[in-house]
Protein backbone atom coordinates (compact mmCIF):
# COMPACT_ATOMS: atom_id res chain seq x y z
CA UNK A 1 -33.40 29.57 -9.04
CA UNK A 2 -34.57 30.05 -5.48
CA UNK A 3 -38.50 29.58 -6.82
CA UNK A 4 -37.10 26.41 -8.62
CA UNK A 5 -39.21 23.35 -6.88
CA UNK A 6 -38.15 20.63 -8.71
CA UNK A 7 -36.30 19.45 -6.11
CA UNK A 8 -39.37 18.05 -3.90
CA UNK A 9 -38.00 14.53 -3.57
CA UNK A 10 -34.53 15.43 -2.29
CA UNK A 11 -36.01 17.98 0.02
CA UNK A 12 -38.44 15.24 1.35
CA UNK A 13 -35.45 12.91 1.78
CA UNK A 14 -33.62 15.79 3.72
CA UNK A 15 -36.21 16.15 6.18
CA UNK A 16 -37.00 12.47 6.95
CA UNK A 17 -33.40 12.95 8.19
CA UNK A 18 -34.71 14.97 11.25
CA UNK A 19 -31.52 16.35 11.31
CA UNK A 20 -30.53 19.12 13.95
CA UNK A 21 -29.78 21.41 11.46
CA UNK A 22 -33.34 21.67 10.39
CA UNK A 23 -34.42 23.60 13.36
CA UNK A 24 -32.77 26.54 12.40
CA UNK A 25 -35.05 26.36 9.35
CA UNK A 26 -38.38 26.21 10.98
CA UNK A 27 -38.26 22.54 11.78
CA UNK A 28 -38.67 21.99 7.91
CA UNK A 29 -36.43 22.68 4.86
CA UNK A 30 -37.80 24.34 1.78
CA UNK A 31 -37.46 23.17 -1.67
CA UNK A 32 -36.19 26.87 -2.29
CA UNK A 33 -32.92 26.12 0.03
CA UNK A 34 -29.56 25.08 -1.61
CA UNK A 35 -29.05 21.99 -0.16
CA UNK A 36 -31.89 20.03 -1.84
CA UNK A 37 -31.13 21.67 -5.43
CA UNK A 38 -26.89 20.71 -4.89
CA UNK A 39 -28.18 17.00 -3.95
CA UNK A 40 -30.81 17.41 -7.35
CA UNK A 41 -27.79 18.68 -9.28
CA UNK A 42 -25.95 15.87 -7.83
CA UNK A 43 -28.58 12.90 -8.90
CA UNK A 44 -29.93 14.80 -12.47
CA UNK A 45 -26.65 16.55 -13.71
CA UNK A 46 -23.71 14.51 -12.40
CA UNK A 47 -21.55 14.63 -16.00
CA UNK A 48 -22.24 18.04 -17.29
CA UNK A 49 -22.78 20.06 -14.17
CA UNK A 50 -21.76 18.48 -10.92
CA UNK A 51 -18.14 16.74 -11.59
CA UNK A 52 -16.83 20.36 -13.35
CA UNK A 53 -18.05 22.61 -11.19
CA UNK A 54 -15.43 24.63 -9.45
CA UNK A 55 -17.74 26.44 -6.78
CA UNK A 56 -21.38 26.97 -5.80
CA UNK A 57 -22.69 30.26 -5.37
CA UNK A 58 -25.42 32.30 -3.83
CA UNK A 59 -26.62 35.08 -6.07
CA UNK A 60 -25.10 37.41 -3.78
CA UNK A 61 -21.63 35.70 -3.75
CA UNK A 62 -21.01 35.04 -7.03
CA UNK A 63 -21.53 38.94 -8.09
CA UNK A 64 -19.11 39.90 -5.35
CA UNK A 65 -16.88 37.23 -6.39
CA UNK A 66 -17.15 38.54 -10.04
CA UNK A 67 -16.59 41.99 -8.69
CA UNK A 68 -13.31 41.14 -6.50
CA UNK A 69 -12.06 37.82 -7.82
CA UNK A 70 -12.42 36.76 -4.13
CA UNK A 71 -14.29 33.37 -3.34
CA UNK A 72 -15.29 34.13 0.43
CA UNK A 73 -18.67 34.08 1.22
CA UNK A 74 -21.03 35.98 2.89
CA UNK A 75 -22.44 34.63 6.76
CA UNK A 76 -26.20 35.94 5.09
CA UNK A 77 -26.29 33.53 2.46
CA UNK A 78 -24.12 30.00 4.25
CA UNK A 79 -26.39 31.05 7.14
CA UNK A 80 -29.91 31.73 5.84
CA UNK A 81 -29.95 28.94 2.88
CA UNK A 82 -26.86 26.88 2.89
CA UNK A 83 -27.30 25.56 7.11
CA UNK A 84 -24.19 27.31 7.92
CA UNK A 85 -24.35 28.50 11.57
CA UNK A 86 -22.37 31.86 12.95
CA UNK A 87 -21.29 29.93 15.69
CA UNK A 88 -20.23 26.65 14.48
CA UNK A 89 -19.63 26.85 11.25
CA UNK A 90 -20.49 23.53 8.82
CA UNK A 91 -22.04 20.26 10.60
CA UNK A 92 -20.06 17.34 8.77
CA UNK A 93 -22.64 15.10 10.04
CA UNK A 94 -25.39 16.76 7.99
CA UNK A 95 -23.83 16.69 4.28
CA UNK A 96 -22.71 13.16 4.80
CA UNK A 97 -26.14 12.00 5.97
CA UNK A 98 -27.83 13.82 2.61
CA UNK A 99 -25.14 12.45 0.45
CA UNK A 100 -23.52 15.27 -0.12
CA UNK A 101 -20.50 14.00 1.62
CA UNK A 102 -17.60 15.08 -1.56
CA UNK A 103 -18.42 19.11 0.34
CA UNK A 104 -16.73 17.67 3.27
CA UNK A 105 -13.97 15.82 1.91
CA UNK A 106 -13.16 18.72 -0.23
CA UNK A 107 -12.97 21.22 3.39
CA UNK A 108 -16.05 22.86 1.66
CA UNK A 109 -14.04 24.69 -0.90
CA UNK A 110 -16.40 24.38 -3.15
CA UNK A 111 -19.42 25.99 -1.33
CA UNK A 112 -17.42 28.08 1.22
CA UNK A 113 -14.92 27.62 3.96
CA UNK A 114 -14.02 31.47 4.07
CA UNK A 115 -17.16 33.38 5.16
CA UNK A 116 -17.13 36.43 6.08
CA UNK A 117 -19.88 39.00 7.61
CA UNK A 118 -21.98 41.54 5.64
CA UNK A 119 -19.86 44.64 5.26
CA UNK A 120 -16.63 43.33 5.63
CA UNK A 121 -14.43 44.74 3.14
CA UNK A 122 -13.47 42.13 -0.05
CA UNK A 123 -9.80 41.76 -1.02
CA UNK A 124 -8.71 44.86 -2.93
CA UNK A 125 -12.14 46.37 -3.96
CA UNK A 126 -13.26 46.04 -7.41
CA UNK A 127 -10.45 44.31 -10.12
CA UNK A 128 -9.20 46.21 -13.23
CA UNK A 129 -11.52 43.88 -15.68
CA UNK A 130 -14.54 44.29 -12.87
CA UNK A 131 -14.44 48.08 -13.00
CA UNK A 132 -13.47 48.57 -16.82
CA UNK A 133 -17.33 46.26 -17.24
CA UNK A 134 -18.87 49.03 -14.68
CA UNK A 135 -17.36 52.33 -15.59
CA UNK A 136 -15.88 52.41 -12.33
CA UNK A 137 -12.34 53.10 -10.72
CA UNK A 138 -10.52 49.72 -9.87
CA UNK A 139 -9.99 49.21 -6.07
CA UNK A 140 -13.64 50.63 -5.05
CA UNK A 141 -14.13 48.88 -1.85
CA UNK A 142 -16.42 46.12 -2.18
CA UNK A 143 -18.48 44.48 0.74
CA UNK A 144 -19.25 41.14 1.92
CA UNK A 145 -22.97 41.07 0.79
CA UNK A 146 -26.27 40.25 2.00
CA UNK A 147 -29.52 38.04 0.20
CA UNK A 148 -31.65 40.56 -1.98
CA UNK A 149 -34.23 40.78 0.45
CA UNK A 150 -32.36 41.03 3.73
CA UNK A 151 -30.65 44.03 2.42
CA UNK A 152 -34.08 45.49 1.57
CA UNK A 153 -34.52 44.40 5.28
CA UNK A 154 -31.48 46.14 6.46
CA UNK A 155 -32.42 49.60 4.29
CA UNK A 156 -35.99 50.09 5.66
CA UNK A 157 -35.65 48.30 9.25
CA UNK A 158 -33.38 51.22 11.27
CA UNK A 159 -35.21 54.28 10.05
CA UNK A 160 -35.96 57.36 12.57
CA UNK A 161 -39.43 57.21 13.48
CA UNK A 162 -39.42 59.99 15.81
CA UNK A 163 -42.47 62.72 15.22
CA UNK A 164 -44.70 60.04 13.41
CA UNK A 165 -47.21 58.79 16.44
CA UNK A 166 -45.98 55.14 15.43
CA UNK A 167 -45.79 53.06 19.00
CA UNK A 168 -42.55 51.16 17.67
CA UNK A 169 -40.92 54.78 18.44
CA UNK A 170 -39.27 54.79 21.86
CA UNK A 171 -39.59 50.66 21.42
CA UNK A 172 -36.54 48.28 20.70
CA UNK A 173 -36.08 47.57 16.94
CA UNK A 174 -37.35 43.95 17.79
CA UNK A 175 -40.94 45.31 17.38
CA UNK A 176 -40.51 46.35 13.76
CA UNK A 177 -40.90 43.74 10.87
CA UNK A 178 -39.81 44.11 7.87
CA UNK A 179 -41.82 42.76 4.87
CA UNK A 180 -39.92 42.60 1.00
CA UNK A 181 -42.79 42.04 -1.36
CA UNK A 182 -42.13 41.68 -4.85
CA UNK A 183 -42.13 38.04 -6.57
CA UNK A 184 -41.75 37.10 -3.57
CA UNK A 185 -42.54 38.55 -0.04
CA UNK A 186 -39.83 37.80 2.71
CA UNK A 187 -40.47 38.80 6.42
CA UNK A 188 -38.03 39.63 8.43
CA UNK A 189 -37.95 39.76 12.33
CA UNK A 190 -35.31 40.45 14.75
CA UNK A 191 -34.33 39.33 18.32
CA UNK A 192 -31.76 39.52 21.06
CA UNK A 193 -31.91 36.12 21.55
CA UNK A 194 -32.97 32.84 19.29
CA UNK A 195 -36.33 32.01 18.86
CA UNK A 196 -37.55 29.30 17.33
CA UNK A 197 -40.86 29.53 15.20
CA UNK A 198 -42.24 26.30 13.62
CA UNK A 199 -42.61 26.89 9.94
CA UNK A 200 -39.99 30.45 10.01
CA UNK A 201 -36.73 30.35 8.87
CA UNK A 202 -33.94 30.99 11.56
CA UNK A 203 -33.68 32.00 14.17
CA UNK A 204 -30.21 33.07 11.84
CA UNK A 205 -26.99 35.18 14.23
CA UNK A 206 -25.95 37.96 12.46
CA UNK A 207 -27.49 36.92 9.32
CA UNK A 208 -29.07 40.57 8.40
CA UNK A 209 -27.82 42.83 11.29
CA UNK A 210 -24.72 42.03 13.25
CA UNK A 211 -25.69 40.84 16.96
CA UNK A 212 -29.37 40.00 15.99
CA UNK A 213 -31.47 36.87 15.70
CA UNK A 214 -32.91 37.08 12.76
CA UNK A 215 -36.73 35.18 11.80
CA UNK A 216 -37.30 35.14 8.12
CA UNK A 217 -40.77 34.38 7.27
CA UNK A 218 -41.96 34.71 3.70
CA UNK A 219 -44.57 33.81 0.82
CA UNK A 220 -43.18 31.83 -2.31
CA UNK A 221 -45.86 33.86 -4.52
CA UNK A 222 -47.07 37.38 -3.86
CA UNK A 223 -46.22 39.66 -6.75
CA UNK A 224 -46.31 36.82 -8.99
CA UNK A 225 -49.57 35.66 -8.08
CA UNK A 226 -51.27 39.12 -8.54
CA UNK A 227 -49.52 39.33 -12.28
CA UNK A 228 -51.06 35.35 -12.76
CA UNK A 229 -54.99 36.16 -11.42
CA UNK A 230 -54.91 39.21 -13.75
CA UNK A 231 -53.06 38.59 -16.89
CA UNK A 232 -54.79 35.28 -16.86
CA UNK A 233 -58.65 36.58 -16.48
CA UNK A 234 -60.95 37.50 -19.60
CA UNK A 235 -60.82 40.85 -19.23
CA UNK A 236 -57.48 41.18 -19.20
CA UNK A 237 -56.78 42.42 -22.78
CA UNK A 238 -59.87 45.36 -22.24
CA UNK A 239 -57.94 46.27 -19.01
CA UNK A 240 -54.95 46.80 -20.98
CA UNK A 241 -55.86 49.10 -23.69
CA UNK A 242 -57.70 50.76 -21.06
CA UNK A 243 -54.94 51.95 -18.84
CA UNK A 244 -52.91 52.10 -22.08
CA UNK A 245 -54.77 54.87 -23.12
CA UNK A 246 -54.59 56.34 -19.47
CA UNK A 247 -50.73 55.99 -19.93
CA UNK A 248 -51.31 54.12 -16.71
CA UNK A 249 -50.04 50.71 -15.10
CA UNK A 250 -52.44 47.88 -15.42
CA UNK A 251 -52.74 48.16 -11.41
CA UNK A 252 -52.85 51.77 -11.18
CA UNK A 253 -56.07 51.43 -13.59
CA UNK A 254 -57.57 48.85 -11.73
CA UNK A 255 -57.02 50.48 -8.44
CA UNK A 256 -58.61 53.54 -9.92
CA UNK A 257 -61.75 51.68 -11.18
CA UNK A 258 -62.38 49.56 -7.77
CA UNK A 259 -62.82 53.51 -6.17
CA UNK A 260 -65.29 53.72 -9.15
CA UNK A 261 -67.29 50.28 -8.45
CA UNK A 262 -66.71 50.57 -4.40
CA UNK A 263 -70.43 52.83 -3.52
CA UNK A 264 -70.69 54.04 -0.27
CA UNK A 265 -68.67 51.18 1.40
CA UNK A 266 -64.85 50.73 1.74
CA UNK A 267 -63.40 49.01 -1.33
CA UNK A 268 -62.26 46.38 0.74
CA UNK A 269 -65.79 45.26 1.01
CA UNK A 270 -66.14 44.46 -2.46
CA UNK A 271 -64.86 41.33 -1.48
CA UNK A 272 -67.48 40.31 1.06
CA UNK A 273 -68.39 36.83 -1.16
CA UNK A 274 -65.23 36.57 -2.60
CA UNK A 275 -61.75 34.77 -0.43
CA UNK A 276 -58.71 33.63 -2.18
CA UNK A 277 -56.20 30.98 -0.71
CA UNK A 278 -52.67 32.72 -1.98
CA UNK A 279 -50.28 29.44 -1.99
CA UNK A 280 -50.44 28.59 -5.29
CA UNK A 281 -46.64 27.66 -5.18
CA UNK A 282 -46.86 25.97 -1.99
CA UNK A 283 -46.26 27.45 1.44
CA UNK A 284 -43.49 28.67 2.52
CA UNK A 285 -44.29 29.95 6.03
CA UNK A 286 -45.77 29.77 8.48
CA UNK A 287 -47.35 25.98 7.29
CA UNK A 288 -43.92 25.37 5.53
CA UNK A 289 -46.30 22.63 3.53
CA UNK A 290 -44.96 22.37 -0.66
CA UNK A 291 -48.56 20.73 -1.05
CA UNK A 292 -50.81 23.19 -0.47
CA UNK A 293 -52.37 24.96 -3.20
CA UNK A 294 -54.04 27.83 -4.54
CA UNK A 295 -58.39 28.26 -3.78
CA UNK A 296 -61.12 30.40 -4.91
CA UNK A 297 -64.20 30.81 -3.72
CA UNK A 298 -67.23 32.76 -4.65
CA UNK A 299 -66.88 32.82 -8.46
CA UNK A 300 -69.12 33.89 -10.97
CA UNK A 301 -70.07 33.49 -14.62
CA UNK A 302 -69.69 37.06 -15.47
CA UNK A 303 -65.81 38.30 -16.53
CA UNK A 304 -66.29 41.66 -16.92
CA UNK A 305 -63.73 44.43 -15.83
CA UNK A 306 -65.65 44.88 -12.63
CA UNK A 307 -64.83 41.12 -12.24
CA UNK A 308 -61.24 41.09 -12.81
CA UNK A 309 -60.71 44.04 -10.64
CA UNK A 310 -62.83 42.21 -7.30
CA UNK A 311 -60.50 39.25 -7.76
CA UNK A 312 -57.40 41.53 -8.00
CA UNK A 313 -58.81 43.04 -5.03
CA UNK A 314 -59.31 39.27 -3.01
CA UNK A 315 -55.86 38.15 -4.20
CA UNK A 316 -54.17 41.56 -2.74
CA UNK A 317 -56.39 40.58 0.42
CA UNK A 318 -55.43 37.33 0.60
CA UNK A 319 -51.58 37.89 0.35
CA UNK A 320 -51.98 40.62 2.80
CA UNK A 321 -53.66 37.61 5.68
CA UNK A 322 -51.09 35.36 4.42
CA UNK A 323 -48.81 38.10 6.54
CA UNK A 324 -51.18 38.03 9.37
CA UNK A 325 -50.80 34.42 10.14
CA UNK A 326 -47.02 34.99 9.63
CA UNK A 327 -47.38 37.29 12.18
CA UNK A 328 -49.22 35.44 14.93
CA UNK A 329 -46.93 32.34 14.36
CA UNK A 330 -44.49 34.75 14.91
CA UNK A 331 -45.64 36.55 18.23
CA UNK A 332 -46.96 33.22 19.55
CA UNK A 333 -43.16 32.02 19.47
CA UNK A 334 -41.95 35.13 21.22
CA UNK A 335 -42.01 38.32 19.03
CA UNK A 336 -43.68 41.51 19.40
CA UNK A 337 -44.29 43.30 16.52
CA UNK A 338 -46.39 46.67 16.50
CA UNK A 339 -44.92 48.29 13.35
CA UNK A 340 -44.46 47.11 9.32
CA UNK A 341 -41.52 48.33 7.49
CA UNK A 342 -42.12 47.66 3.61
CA UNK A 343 -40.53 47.80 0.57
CA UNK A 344 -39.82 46.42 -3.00
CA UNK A 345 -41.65 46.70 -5.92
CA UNK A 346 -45.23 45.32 -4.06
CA UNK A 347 -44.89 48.29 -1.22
CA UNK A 348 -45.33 50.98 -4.48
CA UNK A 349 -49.18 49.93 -4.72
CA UNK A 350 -51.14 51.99 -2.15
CA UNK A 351 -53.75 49.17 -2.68
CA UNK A 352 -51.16 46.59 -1.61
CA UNK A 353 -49.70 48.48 1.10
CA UNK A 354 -53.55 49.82 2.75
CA UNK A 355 -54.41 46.31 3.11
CA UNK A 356 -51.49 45.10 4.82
CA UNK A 357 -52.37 47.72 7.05
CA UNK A 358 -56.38 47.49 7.55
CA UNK A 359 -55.80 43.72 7.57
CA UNK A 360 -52.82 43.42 10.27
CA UNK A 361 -54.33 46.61 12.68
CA UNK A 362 -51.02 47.92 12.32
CA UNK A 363 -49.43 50.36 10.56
CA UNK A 364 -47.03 50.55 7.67
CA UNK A 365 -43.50 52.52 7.18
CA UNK A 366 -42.83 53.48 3.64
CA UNK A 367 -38.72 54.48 2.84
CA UNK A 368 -38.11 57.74 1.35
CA UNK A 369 -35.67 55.86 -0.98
CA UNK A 370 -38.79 53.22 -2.60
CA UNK A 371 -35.25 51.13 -3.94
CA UNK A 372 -35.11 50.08 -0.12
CA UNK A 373 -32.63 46.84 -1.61
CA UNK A 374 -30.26 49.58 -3.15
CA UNK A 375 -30.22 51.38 0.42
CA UNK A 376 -29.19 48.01 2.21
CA UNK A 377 -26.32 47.77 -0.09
CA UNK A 378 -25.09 50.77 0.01
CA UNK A 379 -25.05 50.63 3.77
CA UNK A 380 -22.96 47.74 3.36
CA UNK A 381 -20.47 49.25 1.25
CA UNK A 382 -20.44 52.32 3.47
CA UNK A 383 -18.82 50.00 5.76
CA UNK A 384 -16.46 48.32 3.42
CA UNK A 385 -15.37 51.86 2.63
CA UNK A 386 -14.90 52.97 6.41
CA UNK A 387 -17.40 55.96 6.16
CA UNK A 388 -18.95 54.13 9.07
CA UNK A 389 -17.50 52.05 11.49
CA UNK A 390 -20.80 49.83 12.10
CA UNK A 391 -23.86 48.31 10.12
CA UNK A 392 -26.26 49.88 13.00
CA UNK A 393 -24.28 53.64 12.59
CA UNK A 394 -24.63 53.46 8.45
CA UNK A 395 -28.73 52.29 9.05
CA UNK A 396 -29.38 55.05 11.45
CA UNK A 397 -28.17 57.75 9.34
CA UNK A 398 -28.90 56.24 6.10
CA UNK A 399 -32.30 55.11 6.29
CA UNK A 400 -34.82 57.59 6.21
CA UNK A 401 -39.07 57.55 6.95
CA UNK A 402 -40.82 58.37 3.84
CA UNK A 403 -44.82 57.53 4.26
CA UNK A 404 -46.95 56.30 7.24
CA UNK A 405 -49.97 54.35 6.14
CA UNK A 406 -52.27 53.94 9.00
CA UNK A 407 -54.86 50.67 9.45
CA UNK A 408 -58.80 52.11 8.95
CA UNK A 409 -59.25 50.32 12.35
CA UNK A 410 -63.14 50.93 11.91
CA UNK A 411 -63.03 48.12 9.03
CA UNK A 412 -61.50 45.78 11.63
CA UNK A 413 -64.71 43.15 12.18
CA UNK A 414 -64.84 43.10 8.65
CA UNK A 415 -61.46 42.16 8.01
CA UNK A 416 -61.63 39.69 11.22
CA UNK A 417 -64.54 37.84 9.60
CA UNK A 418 -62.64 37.37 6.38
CA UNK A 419 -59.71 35.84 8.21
CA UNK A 420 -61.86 33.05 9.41
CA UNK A 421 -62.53 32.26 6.22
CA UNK A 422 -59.25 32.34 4.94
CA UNK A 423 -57.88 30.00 7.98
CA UNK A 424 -61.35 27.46 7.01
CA UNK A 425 -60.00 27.22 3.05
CA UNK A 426 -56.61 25.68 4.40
CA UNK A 427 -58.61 23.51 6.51
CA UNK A 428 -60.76 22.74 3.92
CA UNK A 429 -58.00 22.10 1.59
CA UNK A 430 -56.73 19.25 3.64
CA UNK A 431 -60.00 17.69 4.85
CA UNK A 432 -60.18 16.95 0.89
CA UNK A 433 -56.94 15.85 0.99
CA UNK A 434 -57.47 13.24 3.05
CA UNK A 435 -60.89 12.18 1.46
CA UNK A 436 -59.34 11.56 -1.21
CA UNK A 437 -56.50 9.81 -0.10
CA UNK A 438 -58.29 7.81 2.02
CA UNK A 439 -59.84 4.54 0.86
């Protein structure tokens, strides 16, 4: 549901509130956050869905709740997507002001009033009926859990760098972002203290690791978009008997034929009249704008293979400088980031993962364990289990270094020209915007 946007007149209505809440959210809600879809609910589904419903869950939540019978909920989700805070718990003021006042009278029970934090053991572990469904003993301990992508956070984030020449080694885990590209890509920051970045999510306490600010920054379409500009081109159907017959992915063929097409150059450069805008579902950071679209530029009549794979290629590019402004947004509030940390499905394309590195001039951490998501839960049950005592003791020894990817930093002017032309389309964008809104 999270890339659900139906919701885009309650979340409008939510922030004309200015509430205080929203700061925590980048000054501006998204249309992917709970509250807006519970007040759609409320307003579009009032009979069948809103007046029966027991409780409200977060992905996360309601598989540990179907695991342990246990309602609590996790501090990641209430925190990251629900406006929960560590420290305060629930502001009254907020759900009454949206019309969403029946949470309050209720003491929250239907969207959490026991919350508990990531790791923390559930209950009695998993129920009779829960483990009979899993071919598992009943009474496995089961932990509080985290968001998808903050556990893939929390499986790559605290790996050993020692012996790779990376400069985040012998540097505080607050220079290392972690970036969880698949549909989606999520990008996730830490801090000793808050900081507050217009147009990130957070800054969140405890959220991913306990005694950590967390920043999430993130792009509503990555992996999504790539499977849209290439299952919807021409050539598509030729590119798929093609790597058919290779027994190959679709993107392991076409990353094979731009080596073929690239001459002399880089294969980045096949892209030198060719930029792609990425937000084709909106953006989600660090503009935090629902309006925005998706832009190409440099198109031609020909939609031959060589085709298909340059616009693969810009798209890839595009997501990758999508980061790169994440970044900056993010340093210019207060970070300082000098290492990547990636994972999901997105981070298994060397394509993918070179360009985040040529395009950011930094480089990128692959995990020996590619399921990075698995590895964050697991470290959480570790510590429902006692086989560690802490989150950060079950990251160090669990997470593990698998692949450096270094930025070609002799490509860098290149790269640095392109991103001026990715920050003009935005700017373009909303010059025509206003033309034609204007009278």
């Amino acid at each position: 549901m999270w890339l659900d946007h139906r919701a885009i007149t309650q979340v409008h209505r939510i922030n004309e509130t200015k509430h205080s809440v929203l700061q925590c959210v980048g000054g501006v809600m998204s249309v992917e956050m709970q509250a807006p879809k519970l007040l759609w609910l409320k307003e579009n589904l009032r009979e069948t869905c809103w007046d029966k419903a027991g409780h409200f869950f977060d992905l996360p939540d309601f598989l540990s709740w179907k695991a342990t019978g246990v309602t609590a909920r996790s501090l990641c989700s209430l925190v990251c997507k629900w406006t929960y805070s560590a420290e305060k718990g629930w502001d009254d003021s907020f759900w009454k002001m949206i019309g969403l006042e029946d949470f309050v009278a209720d003491n929250y029970s239907k969207i959490g009033n026991q919350v508990l934090p990531p790791g923390a053991s559930l209950g009695n572990g998993l129920t009779p009926e829960a483990a009979k469904d899993l071919g598992l003993p009943a009474g496995i301990a089961v932990a509080a859990p985290l968001i998808d992508a903050h556990a893939g956070g929390l499986g790559v984030i605290g790996a050993d760098v020692r012996g790779h020449g990376l400069a985040c080694e012998g540097q505080p885990v607050t220079s290392r972002l972690a970036i969880i590209c698949g549909t989606s890509s999520c990008h996730m920051g830490i801090s000793k203290d808050p900081i507050f970045v217009p147009g990130v999510w957070g800054p969140y306490f405890s959220a991913m690791i306990p005694g950590f600010w967390l920043n999430e920054g993130g792009q509503s379409v990555t992996g999504k978009l790539i499977d849209h500009m290439v299952q919807g081109h021409a050539a598509f159907p030729e590119l798929k008997a093609k790597a058919a017959a290779r027994c190959q992915s679709v993107y392991a063929y076409l990353n094979s034929h731009l080596d073929l097409i690239k001459k002399a150059r880089p294969v980045g450069f096949l892209t030198v009249d060719l930029h792609v805008w990425p937000d084709f579902h909106g953006n989600r950071s660090p503009l935090a704008d629902l309006t925005l679209k998706g832009m190409v530029t440099g198109l031609k009549l020909s939609q031959d293979l060589d085709d298909l794979a340059i616009l693969y290629l810009a798209t890839v590019q595009a997501i990758a400088f999508g980061t790169r402004l994440i970044i900056e947004a993010m340093e210019a509030a207060g970070h300082s980031i000098s290492t990547l940390f990636l994972c999901g499905g997105l981070s298994k394309n060397p394509l993918f993962v070179q360009m985040h590195a040529d395009i950011t001039g930094m480089p990128v951490v692959l995990s020996q364990e590619v399921e990075s998501v698995l590895v964050g839960a697991a470290i959480l049950g570790a510590c429902a289990s006692g086989d560690f005592t802490s989150v950060q003791e079950a990251m160090a020894r669990m997470s593990k270094v698998g692949k450096v990817v270094f930025p070609r930093l002799e490509d860098k002017r290149y790269y640095d020209k392109k991103y001026q032309v990715f920050l003009k389309l935005v700017e373009h964008q909303k010059e025509y915007a206003a033309i034609m809104k204007g009278d």
